[in-house]
N, C-alpha and C. Protein backbone atom coordinates (compact mmCIF):
# COMPACT_ATOMS: atom_id res chain seq x y z
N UNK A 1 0.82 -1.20 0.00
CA UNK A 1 0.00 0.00 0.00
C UNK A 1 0.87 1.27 0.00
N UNK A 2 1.91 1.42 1.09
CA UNK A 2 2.87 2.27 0.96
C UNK A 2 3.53 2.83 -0.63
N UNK A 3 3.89 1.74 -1.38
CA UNK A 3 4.56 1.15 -2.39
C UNK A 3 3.53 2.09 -3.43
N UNK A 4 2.34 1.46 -3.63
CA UNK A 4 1.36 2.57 -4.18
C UNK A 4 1.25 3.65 -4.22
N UNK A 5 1.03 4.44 -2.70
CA UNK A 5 0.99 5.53 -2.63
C UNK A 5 1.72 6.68 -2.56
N UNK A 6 2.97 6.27 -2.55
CA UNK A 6 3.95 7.11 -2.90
C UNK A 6 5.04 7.09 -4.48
N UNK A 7 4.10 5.79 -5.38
CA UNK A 7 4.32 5.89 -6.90
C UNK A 7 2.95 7.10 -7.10
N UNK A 8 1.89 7.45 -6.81
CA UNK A 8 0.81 8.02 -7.02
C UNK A 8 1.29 9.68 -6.81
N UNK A 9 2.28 9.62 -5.74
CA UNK A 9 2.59 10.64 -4.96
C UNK A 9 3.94 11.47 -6.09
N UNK A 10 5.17 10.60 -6.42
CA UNK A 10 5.77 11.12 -7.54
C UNK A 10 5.22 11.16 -8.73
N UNK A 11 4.20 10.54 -9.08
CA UNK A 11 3.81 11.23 -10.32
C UNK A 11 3.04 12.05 -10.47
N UNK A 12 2.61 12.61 -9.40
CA UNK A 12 1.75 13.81 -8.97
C UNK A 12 2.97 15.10 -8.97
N UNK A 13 3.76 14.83 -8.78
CA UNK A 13 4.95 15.81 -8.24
C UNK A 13 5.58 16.10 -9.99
N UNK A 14 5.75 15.25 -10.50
CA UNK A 14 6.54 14.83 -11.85
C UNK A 14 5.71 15.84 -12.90
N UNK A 15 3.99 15.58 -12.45
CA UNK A 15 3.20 15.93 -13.16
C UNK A 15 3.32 17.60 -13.64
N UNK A 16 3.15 17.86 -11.98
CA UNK A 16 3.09 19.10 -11.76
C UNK A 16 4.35 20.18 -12.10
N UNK A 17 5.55 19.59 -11.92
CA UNK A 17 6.65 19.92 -12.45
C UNK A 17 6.36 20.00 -13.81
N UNK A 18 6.31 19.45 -14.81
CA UNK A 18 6.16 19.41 -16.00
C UNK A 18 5.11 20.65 -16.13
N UNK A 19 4.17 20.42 -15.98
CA UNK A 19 3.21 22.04 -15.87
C UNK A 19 3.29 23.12 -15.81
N UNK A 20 4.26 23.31 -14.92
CA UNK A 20 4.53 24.03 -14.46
C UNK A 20 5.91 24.88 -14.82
N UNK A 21 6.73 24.04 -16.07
CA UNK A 21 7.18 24.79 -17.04
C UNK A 21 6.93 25.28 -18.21
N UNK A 22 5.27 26.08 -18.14
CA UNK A 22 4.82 26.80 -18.90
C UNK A 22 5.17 26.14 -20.64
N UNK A 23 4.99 24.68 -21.23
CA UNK A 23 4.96 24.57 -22.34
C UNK A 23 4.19 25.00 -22.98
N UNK A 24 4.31 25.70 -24.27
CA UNK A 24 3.44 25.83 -25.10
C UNK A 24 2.38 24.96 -26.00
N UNK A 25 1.34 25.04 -26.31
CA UNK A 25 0.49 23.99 -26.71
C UNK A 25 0.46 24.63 -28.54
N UNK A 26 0.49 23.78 -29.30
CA UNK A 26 0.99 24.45 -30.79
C UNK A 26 0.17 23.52 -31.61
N UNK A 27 -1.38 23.98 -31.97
CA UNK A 27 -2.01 23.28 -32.95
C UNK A 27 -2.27 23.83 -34.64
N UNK A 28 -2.11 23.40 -35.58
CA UNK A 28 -2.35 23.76 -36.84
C UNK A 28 -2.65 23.25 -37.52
N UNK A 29 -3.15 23.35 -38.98
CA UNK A 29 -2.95 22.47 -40.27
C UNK A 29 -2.31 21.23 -40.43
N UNK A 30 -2.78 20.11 -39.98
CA UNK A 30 -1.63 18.88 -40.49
C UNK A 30 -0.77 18.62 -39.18
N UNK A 31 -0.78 19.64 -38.06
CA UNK A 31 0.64 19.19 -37.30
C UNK A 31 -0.32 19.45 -35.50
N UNK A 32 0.83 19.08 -35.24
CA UNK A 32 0.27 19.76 -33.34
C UNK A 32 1.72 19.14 -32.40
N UNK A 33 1.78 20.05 -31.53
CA UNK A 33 2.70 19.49 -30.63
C UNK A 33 2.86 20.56 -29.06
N UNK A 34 4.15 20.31 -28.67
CA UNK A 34 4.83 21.29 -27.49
C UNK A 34 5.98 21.78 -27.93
N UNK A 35 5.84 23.32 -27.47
CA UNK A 35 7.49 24.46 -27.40
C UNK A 35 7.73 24.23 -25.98
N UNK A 36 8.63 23.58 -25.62
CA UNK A 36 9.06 23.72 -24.47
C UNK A 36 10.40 24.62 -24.37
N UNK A 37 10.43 25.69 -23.09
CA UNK A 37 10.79 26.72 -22.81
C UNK A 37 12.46 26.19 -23.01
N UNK A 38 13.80 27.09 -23.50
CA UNK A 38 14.96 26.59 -23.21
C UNK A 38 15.65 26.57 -22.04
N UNK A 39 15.13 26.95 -20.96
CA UNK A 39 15.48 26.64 -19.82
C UNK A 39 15.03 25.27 -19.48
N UNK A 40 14.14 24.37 -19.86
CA UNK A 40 13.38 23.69 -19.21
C UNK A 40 14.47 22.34 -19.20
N UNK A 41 14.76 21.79 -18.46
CA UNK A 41 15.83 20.54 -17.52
C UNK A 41 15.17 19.53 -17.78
N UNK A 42 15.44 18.29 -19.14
CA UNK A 42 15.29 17.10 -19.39
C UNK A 42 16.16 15.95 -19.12
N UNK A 43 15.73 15.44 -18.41
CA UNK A 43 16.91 14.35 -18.13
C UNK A 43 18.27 15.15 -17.93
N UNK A 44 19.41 13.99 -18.47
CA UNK A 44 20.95 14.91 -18.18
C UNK A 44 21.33 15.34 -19.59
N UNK A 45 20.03 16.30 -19.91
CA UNK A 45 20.77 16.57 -20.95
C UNK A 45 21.47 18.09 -20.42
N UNK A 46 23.07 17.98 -21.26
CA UNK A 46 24.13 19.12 -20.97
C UNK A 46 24.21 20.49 -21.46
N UNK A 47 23.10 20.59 -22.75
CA UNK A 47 23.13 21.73 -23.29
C UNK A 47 22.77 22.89 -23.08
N UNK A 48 23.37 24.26 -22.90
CA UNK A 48 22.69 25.29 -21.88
C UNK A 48 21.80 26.08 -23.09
N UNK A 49 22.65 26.17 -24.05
CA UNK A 49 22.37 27.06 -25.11
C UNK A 49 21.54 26.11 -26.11
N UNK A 50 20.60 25.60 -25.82
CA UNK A 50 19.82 24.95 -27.11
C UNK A 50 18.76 25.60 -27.79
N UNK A 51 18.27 25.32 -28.85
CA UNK A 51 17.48 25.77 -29.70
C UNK A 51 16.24 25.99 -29.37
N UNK A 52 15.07 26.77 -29.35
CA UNK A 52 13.83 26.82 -29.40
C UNK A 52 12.85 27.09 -30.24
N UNK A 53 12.33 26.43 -30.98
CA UNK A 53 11.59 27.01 -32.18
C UNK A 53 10.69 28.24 -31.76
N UNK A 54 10.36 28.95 -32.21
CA UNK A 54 8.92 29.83 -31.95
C UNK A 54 7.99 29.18 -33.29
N UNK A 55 6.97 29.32 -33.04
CA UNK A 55 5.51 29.05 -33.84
C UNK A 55 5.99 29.46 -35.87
N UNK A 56 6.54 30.53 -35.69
CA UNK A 56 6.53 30.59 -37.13
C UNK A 56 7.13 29.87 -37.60
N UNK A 57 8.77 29.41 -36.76
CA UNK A 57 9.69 28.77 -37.30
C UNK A 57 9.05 27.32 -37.63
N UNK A 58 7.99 26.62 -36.58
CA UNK A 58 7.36 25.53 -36.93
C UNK A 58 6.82 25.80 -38.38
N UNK A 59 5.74 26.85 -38.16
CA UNK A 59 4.90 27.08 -39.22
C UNK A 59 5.46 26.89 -40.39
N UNK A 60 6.81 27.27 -40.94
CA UNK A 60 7.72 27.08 -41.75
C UNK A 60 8.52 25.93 -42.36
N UNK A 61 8.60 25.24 -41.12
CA UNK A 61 9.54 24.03 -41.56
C UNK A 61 8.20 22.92 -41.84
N UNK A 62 7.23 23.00 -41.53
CA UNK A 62 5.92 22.12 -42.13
C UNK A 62 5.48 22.74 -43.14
N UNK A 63 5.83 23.80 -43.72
CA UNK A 63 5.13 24.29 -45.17
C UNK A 63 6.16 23.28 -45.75
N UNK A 64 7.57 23.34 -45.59
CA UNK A 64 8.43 22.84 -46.45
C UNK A 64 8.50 21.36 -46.98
């Protein structure tokens, strides 16, 4: 029971974390997805300076 309720308990936490870095929700023509912010901490990944699309740049690379 313990075992349960504290898997219930991190993914409540996990959840909310995730939420709570303000992703963007990105629906259109043909496509849909998430902008997630470049600050936002995935796994170990090392990169400080990574890329972020904005909406047009999507909008763009799906016309193509």
């Amino acid at each position: 029971m313990k075992r349960i309720l504290s898997t219930i308990i991190t993914l409540l936490f996990i959840t909310n974390y995730l939420y709570s870095q303000q992703a963007m929700y990105v629906k259109r023509c043909g496509f849909e997805g998430y902008i997630f912010p470049a600050h936002l901490f995935l796994g170990n990944s090392p990169e400080k300076n990574r890329y972020t699309p904005c909406i047009e740049d999507i909008t763009q690379a799906e016309k193509i």
